[in-house]
C-alpha atoms as a PDB file:
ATOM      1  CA  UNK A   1       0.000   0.000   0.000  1.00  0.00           C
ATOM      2  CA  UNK A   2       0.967   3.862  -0.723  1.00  0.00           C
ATOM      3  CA  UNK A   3       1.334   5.800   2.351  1.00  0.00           C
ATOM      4  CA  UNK A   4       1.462   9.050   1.292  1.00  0.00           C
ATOM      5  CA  UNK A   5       1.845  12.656   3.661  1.00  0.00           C
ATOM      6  CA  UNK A   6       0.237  15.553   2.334  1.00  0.00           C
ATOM      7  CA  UNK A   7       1.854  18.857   3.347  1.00  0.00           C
ATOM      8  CA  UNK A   8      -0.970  21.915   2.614  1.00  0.00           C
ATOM      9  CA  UNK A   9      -4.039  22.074   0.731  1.00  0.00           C
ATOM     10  CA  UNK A  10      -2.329  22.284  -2.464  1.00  0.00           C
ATOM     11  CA  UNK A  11      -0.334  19.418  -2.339  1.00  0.00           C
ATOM     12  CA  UNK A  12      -3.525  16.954  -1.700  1.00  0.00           C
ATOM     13  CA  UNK A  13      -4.782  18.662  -4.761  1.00  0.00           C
ATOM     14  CA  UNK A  14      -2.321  17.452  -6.351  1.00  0.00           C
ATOM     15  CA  UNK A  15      -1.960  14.248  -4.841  1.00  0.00           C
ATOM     16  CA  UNK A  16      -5.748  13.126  -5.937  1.00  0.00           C
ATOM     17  CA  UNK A  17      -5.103  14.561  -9.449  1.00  0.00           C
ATOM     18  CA  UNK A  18      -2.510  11.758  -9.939  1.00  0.00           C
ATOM     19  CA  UNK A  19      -4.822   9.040  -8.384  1.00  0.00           C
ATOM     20  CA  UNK A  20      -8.133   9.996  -7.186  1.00  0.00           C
ATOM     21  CA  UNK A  21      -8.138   6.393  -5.980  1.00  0.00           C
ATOM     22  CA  UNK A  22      -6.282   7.697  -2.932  1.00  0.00           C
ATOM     23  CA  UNK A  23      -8.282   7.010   0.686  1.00  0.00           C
ATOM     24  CA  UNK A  24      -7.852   9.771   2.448  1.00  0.00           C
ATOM     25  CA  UNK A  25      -6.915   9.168   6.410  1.00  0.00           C
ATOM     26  CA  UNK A  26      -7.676  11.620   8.861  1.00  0.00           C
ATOM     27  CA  UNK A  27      -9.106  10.406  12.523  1.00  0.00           C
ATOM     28  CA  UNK A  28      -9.534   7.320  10.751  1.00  0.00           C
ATOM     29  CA  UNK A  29     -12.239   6.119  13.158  1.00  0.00           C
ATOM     30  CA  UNK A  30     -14.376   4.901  10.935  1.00  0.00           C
ATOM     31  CA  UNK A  31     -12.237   4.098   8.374  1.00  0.00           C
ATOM     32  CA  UNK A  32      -9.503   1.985  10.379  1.00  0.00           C
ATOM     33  CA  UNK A  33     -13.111  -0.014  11.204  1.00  0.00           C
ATOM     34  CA  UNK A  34     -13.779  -0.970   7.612  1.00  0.00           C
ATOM     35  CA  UNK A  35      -9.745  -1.712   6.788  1.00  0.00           C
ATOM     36  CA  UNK A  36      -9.699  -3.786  10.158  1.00  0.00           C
ATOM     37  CA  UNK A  37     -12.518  -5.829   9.201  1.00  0.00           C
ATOM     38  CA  UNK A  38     -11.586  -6.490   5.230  1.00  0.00           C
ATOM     39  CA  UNK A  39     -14.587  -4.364   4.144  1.00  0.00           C
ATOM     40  CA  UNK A  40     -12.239  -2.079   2.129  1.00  0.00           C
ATOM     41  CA  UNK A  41      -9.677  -2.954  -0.147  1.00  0.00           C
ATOM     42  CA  UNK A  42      -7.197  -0.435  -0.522  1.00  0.00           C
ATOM     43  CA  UNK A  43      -4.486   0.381  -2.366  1.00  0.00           C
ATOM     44  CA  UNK A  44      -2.723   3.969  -1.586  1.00  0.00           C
ATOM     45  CA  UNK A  45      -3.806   6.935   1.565  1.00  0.00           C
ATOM     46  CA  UNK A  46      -2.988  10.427   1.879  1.00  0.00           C
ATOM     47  CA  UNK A  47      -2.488  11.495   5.697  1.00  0.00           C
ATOM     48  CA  UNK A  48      -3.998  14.901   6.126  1.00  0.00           C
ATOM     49  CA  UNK A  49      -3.834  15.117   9.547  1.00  0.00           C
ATOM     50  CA  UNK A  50      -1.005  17.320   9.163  1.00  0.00           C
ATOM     51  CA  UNK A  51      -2.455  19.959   7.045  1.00  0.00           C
ATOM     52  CA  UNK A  52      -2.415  23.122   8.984  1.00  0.00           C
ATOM     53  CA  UNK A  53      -4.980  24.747   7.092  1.00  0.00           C
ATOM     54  CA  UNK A  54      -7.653  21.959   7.973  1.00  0.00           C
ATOM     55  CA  UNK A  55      -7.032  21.784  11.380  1.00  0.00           C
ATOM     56  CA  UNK A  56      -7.800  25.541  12.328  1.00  0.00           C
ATOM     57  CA  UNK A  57     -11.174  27.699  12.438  1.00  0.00           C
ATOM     58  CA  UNK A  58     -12.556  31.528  12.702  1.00  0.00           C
ATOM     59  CA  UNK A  59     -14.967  32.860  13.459  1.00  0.00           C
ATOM     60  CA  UNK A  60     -15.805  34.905  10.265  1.00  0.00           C
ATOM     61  CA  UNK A  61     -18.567  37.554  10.850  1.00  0.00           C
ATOM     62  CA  UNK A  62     -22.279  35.724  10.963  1.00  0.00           C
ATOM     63  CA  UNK A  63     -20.827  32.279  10.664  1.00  0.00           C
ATOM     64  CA  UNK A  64     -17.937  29.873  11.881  1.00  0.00           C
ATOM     65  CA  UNK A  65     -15.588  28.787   9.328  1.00  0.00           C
ATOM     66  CA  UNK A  66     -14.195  25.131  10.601  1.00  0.00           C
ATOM     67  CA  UNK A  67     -11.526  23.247   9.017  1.00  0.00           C
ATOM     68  CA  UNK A  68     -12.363  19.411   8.114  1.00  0.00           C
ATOM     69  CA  UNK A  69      -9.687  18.673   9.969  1.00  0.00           C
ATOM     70  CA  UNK A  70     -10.824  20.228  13.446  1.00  0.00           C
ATOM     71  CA  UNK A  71     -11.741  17.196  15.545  1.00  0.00           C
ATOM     72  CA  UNK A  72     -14.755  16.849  17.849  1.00  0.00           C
ATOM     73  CA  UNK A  73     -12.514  17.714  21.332  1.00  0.00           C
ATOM     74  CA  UNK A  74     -12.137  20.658  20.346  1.00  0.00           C
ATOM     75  CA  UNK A  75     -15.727  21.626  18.947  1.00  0.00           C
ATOM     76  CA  UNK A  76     -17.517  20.607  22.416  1.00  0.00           C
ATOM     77  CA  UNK A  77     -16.128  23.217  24.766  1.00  0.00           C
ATOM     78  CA  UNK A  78     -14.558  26.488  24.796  1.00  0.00           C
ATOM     79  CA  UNK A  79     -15.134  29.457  22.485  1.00  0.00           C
ATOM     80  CA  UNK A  80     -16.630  26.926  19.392  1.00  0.00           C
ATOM     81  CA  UNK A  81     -19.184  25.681  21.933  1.00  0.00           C
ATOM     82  CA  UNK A  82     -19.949  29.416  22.975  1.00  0.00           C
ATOM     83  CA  UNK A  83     -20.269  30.298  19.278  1.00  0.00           C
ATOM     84  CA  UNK A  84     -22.614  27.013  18.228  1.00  0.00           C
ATOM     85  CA  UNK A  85     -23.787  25.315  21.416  1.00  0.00           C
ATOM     86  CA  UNK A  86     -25.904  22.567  19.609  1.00  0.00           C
ATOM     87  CA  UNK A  87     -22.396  21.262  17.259  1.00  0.00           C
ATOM     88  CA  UNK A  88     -21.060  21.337  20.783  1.00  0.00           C
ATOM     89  CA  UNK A  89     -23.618  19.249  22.103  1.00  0.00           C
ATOM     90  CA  UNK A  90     -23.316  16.607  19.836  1.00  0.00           C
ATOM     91  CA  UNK A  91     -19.153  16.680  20.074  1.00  0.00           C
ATOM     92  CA  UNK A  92     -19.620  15.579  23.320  1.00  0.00           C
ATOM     93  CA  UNK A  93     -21.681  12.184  22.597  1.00  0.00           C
ATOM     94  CA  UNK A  94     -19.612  10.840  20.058  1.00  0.00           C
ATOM     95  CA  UNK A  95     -17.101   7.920  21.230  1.00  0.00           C
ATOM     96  CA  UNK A  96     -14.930   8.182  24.086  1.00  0.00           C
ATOM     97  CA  UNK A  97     -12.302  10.421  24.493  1.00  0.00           C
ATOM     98  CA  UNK A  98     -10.020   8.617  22.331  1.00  0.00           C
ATOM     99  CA  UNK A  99     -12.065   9.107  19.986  1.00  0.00           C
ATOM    100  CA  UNK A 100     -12.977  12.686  20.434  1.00  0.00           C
ATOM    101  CA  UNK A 101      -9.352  13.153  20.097  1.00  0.00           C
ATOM    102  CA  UNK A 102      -9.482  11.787  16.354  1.00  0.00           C
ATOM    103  CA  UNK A 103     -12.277  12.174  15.192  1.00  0.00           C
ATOM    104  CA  UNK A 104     -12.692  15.060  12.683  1.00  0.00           C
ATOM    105  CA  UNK A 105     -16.203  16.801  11.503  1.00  0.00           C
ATOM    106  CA  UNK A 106     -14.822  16.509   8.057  1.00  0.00           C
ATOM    107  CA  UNK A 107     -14.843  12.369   8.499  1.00  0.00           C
ATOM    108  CA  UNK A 108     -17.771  12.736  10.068  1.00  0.00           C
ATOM    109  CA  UNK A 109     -19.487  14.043   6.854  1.00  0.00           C
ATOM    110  CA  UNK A 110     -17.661  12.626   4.232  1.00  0.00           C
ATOM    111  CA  UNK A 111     -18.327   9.306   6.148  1.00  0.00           C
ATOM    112  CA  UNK A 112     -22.351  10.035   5.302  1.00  0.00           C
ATOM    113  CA  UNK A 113     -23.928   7.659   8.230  1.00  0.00           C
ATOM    114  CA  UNK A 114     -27.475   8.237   9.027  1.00  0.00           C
ATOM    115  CA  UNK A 115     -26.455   8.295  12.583  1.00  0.00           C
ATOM    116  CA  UNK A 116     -23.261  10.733  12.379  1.00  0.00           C
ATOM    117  CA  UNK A 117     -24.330  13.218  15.289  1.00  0.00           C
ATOM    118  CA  UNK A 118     -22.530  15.862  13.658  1.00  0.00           C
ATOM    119  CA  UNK A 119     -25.165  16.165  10.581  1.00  0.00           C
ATOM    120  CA  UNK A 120     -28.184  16.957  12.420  1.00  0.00           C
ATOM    121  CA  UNK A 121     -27.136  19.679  13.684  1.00  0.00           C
ATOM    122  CA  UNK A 122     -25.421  21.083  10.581  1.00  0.00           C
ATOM    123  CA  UNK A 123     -28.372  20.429   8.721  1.00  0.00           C
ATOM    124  CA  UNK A 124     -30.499  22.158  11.051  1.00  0.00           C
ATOM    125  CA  UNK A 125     -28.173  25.374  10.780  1.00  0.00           C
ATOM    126  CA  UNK A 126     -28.028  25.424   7.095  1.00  0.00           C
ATOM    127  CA  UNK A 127     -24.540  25.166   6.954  1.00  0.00           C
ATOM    128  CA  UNK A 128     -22.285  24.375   3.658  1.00  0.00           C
ATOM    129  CA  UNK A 129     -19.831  22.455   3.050  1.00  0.00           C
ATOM    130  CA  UNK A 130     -16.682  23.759   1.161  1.00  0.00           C
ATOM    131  CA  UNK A 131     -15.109  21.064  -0.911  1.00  0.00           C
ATOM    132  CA  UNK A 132     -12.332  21.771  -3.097  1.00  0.00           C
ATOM    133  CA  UNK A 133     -10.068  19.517  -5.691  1.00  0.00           C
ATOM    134  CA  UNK A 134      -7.140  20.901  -8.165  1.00  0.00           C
ATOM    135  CA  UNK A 135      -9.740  22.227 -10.634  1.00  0.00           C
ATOM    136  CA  UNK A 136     -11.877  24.172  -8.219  1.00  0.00           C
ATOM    137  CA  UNK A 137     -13.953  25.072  -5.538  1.00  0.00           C
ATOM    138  CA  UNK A 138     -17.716  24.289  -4.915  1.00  0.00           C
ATOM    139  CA  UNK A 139     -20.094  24.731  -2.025  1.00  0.00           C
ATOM    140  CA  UNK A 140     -22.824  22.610  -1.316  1.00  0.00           C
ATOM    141  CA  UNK A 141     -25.665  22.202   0.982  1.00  0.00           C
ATOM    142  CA  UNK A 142     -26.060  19.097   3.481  1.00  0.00           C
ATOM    143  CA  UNK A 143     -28.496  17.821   2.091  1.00  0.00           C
ATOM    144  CA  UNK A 144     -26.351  18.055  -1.358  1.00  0.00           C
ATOM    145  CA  UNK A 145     -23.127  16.599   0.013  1.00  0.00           C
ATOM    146  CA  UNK A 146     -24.937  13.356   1.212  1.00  0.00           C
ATOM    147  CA  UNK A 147     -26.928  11.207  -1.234  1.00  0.00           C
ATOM    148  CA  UNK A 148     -27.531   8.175   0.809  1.00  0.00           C
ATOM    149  CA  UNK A 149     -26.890   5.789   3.377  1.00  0.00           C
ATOM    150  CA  UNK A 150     -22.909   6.209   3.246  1.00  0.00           C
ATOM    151  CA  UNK A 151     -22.419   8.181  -0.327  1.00  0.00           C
ATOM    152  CA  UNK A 152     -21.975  11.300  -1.495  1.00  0.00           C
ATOM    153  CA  UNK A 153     -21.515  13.405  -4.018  1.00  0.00           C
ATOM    154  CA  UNK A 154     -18.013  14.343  -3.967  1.00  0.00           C
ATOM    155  CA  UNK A 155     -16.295  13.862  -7.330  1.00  0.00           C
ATOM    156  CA  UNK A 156     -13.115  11.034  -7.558  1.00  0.00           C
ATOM    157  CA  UNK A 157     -10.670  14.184  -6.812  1.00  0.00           C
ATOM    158  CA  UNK A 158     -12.498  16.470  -4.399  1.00  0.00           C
ATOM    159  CA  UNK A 159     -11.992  16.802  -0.539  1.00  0.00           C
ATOM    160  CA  UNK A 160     -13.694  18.459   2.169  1.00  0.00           C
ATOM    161  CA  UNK A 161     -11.996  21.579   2.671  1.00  0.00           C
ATOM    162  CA  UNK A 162     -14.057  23.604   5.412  1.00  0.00           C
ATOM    163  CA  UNK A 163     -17.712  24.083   7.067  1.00  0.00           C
ATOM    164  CA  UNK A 164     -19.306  27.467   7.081  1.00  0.00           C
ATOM    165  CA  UNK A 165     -21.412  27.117  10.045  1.00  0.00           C
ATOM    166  CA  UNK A 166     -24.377  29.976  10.309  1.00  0.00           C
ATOM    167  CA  UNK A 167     -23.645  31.688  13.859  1.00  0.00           C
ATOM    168  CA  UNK A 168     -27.620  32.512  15.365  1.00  0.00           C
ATOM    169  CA  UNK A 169     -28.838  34.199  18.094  1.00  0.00           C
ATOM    170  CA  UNK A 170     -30.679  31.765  20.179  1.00  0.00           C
ATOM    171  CA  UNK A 171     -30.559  28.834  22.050  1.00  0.00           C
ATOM    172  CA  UNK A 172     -29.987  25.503  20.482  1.00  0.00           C
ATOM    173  CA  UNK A 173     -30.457  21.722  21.723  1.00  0.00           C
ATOM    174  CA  UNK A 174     -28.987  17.780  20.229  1.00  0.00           C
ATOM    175  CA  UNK A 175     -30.761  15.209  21.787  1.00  0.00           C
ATOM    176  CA  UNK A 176     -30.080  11.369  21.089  1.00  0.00           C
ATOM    177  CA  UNK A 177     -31.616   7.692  21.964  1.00  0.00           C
ATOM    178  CA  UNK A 178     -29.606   4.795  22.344  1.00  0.00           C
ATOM    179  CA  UNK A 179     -29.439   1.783  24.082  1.00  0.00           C
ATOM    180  CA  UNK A 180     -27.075   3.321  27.156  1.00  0.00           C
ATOM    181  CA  UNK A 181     -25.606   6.973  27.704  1.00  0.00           C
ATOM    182  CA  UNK A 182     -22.213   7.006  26.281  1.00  0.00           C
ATOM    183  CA  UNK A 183     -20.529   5.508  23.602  1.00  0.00           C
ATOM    184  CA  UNK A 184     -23.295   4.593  21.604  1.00  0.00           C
ATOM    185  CA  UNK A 185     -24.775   5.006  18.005  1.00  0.00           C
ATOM    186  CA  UNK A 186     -27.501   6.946  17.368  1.00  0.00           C
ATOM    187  CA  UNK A 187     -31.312   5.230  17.026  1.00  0.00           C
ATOM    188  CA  UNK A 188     -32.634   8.619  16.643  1.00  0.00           C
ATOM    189  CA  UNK A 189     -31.330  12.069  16.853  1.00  0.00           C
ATOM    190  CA  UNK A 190     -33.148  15.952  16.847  1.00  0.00           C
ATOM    191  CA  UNK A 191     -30.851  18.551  16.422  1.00  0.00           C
ATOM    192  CA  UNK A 192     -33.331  22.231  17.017  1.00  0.00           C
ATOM    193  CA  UNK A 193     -31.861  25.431  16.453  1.00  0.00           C
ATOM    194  CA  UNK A 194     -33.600  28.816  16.979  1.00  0.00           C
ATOM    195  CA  UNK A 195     -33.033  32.713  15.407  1.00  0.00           C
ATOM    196  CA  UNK A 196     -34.689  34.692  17.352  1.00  0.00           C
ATOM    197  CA  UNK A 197     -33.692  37.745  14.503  1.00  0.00           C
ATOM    198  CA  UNK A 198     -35.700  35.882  11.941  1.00  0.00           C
ATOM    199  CA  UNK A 199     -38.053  34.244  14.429  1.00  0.00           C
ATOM    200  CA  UNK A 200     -37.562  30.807  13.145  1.00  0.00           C
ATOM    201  CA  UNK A 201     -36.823  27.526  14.319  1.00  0.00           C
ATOM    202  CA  UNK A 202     -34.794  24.930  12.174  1.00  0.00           C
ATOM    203  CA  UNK A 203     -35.183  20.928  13.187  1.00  0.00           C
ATOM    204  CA  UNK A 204     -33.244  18.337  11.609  1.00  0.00           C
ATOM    205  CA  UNK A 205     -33.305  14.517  12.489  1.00  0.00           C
ATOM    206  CA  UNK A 206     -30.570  11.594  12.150  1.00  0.00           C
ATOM    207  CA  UNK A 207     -31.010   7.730  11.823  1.00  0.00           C
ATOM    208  CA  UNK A 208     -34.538   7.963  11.182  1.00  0.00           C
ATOM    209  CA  UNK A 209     -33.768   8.298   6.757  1.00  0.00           C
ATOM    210  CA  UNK A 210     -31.208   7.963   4.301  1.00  0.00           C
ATOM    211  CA  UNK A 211     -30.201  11.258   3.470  1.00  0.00           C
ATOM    212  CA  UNK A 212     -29.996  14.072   5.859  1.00  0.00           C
ATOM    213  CA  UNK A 213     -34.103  14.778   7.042  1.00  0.00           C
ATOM    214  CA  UNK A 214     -35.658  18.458   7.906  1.00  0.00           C
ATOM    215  CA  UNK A 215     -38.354  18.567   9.262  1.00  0.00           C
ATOM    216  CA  UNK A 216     -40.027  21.853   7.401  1.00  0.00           C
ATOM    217  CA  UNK A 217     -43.756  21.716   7.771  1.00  0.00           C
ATOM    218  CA  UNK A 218     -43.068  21.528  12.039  1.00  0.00           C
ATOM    219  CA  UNK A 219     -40.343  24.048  11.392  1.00  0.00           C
ATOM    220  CA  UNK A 220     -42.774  26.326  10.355  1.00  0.00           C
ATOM    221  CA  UNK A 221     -45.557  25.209  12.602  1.00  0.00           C
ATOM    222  CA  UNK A 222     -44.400  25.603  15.668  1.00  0.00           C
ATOM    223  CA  UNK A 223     -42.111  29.105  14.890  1.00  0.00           C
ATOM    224  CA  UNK A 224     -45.772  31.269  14.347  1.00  0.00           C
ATOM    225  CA  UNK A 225     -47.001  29.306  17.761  1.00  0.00           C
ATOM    226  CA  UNK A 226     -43.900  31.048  19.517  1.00  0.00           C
ATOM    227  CA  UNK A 227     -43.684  33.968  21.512  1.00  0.00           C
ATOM    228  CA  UNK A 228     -40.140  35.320  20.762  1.00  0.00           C
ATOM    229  CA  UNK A 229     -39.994  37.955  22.975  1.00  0.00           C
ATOM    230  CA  UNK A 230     -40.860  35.822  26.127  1.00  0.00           C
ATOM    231  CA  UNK A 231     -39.550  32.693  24.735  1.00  0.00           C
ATOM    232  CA  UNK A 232     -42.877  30.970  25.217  1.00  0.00           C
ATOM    233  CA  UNK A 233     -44.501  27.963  23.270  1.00  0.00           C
ATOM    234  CA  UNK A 234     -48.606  27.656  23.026  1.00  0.00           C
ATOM    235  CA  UNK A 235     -49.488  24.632  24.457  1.00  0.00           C
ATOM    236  CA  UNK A 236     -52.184  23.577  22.514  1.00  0.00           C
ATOM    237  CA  UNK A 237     -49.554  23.328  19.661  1.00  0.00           C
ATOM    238  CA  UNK A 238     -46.703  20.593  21.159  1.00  0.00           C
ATOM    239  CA  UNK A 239     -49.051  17.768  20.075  1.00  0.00           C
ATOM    240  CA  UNK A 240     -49.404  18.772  16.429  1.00  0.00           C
ATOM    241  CA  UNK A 241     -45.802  19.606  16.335  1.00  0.00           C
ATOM    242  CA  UNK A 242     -44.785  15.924  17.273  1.00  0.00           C
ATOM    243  CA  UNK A 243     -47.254  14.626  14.867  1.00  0.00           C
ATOM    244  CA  UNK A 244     -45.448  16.847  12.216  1.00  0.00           C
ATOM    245  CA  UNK A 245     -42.103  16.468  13.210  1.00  0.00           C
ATOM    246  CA  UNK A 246     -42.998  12.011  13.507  1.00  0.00           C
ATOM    247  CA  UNK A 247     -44.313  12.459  10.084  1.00  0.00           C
ATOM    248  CA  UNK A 248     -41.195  13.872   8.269  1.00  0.00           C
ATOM    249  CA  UNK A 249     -39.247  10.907   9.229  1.00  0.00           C
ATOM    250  CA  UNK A 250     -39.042   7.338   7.023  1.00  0.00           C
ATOM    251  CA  UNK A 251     -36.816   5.124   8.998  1.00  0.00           C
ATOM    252  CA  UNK A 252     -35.666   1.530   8.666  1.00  0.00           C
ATOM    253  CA  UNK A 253     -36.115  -1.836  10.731  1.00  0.00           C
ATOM    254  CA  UNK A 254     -32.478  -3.112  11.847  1.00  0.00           C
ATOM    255  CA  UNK A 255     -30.384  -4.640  13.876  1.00  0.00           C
ATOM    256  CA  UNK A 256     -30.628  -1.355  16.638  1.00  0.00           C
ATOM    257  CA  UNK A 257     -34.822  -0.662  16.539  1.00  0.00           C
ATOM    258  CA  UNK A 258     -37.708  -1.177  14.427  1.00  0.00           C
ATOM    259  CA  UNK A 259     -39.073   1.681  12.368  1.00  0.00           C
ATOM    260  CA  UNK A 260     -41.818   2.184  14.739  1.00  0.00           C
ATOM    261  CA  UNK A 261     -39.768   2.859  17.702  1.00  0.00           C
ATOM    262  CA  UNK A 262     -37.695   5.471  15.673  1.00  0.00           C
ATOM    263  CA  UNK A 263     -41.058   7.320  15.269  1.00  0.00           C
ATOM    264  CA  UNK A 264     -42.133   7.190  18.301  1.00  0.00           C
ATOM    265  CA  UNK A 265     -38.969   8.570  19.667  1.00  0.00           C
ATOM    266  CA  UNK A 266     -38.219  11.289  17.029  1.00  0.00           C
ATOM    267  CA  UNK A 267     -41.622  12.997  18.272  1.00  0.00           C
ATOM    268  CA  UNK A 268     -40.707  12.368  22.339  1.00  0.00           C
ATOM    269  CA  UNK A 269     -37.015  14.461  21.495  1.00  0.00           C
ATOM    270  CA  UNK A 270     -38.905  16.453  19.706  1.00  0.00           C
ATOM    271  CA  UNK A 271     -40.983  17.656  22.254  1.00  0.00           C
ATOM    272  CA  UNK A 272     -38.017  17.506  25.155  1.00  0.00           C
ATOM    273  CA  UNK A 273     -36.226  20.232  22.848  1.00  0.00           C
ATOM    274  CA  UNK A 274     -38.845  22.217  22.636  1.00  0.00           C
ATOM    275  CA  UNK A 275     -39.721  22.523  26.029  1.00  0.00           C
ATOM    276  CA  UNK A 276     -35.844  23.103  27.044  1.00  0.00           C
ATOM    277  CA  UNK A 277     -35.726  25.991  24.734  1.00  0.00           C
ATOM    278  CA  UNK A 278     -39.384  27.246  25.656  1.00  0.00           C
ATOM    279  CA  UNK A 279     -41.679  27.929  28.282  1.00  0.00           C
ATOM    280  CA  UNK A 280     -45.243  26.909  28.175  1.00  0.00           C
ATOM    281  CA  UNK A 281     -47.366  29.800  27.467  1.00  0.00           C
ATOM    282  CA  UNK A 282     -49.364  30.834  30.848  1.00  0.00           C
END
C-alpha cells in the first residue's frame, strides 16, 4: 500500500489529481473499522492530519468557518461551543475520548452515516460544506453533500476543505436515543436550532432516513405558535408539532430498533427540545 503525507491544501490537490483512488486518512475512526474488518480494499492513503490549514477555524462575521480537519474535542467546549452550542452538544456524545481526540467533523461528513451526530445539527443550521479539488472550488448544501446511506456526491478528486457554520442568536439543543448513555450510536437524533432575529426555528433529524431529514412543515408550525420575545410555546400546539415532526421521518427496521420505535422517539425528542428551549405559554 501507498502511504502518502500531504503537506498543505495544495499538495492533496495534487496528490488526488494523480490518483483519485487515494483514501484519504484523517481520525480514521471509521475508516480503520472498515480496513480492520476487510470491508475495504485499498491500495494507496494520503495522511492529512497534518495539514495546517484543515485543522484551524474563525470565526468569520455571521458564521464559523471550521476546518475538516478540526476534531470533535475541540468543537464541544470552549469558544466553538460558545459560538454554536448545539455542534457542541453533539461533540460531546460521540465515542470516548479517544475518539474525540481523532475524530474530525470533516470524516464525520464525508463518512455520510445516518447516525453521524454531527449532521443533524449542521443540517439544522443550514450550513455548507466547502469542498475543493485541483480544478476548483464548490459549495454545497447538506443535504447536497450526502446522497444516501454512506455516499456522497463528492467527485473522484475532491476533498472536504471547510464548514461554514451559520452563527444565530438563540438557544440551540442535540438530543439522542440509544441503548445506554455514552458511547453509543444513534437510534434517533433531533438537532433544534432557533433565530430569534428571523423568528424561526430549524429541526433536523438523524437515523430515522437515508439522506440528511428536515423537518419543514413543524419548522414552520411551531415558529408562528412562539412567543419570541418571552420565549414561550402555546401549548395547545406541542401535540401537532410531534405529529409533524414524527411524520417527516421514514426510517428503517435493523439490527438497533424497528421503524416504529424510531417514530415514536423522534416525536418524544422532539418535544423535550422544545420545552428546554421554551416555556409553556401561561
Amino acid at each position: 500500500m501507498d502511504f502518502l503525507i500531504a503537506s498543505s491544501t495544495e499538495d492533496l490537490c495534487e496528490l488526488l489529481a494523480q490518483d483519485p483512488t487515494r483514501q484519504l486518512l484523517a481520525g480514521g475512526t471509521d475508516f480503520m473499522v472498515e480496513v480492520n474488518f476487510r470491508h475495504r480494499d485499498v491500495t494507496g492513503v494520503i495522511a492529512i492530519d497534518r495539514i495546517e490549514e484543515l485543522k484551524r477555524w474563525r470565526h468569520d462575521g455571521d458564521s464559523v468557518l471550521i476546518g475538516s480537519c478540526v476534531t470533535y474535542r475541540e468543537i464541544e467546549r470552549g469558544p466553538l461551543a460558545t459560538l454554536i452550542p448545539a455542534l457542541a452538544q453533539s461533540a460531546r456524545t460521540i465515542g470516548s475520548p479517544q475518539i474525540r481526540n481523532a475524530g474530525t467533523i470533516g470524516g464525520n461528513l464525508a463518512t455520510a452515516s445516518p447516525a453521524g451526530d454531527m449532521i443533524p445539527v449542521l443540517s439544522a443550521l443550514g450550513a455548507q460544506v466547502i469542498v475543493r479539488s485541483k480544478s476548483g472550488v464548490r459549495e454545497l448544501q447538506v443535504g447536497e453533500l450526502i446522497t444516501g446511506v454512506k455516499t456522497n456526491s463528492l467527485l473522484e478528486d475532491e476533498f472536504i476543505e471547510s464548514v461554514r457554520v451559520p452563527v444565530l442568536r438563540g438557544p440551540q439543543e442535540f438530543l439522542k436515543v440509544g441503548p445506554r448513555n455514552a458511547m453509543v450510536i444513534s437510534v434517533t437524533s433531533l438537532a433544534m436550532v432557533t433565530d430569534i432575529d428571523k423568528e424561526y426555528i430549524g429541526i433536523a433529524l438523524g437515523s430515522v432516513s437515508a439522506s440528511p431529514c428536515r423537518s419543514t412543515e413543524a419548522e414552520h408550525f411551531i415558529s408562528k405558535n412562539i412567543n419570541w420575545d418571552k420565549l414561550t410555546v402555546q401549548s395547545g400546539a406541542i401535540e401537532n408539532f410531534e405529529s409533524l415532526v414524527r411524520e417527516s421521518a421514514n426510517p428503517i427496521d435493523d439490527h438497533r430498533s424497528s421503524s416504529g420505535y424510531r417514530t415514536h422517539t423522534v416525536g418524544i425528542l422532539a418535544r423535550r427540545a422544545l420545552l428546554r428551549i421554551f416555556r409553556l405559554e401561561n
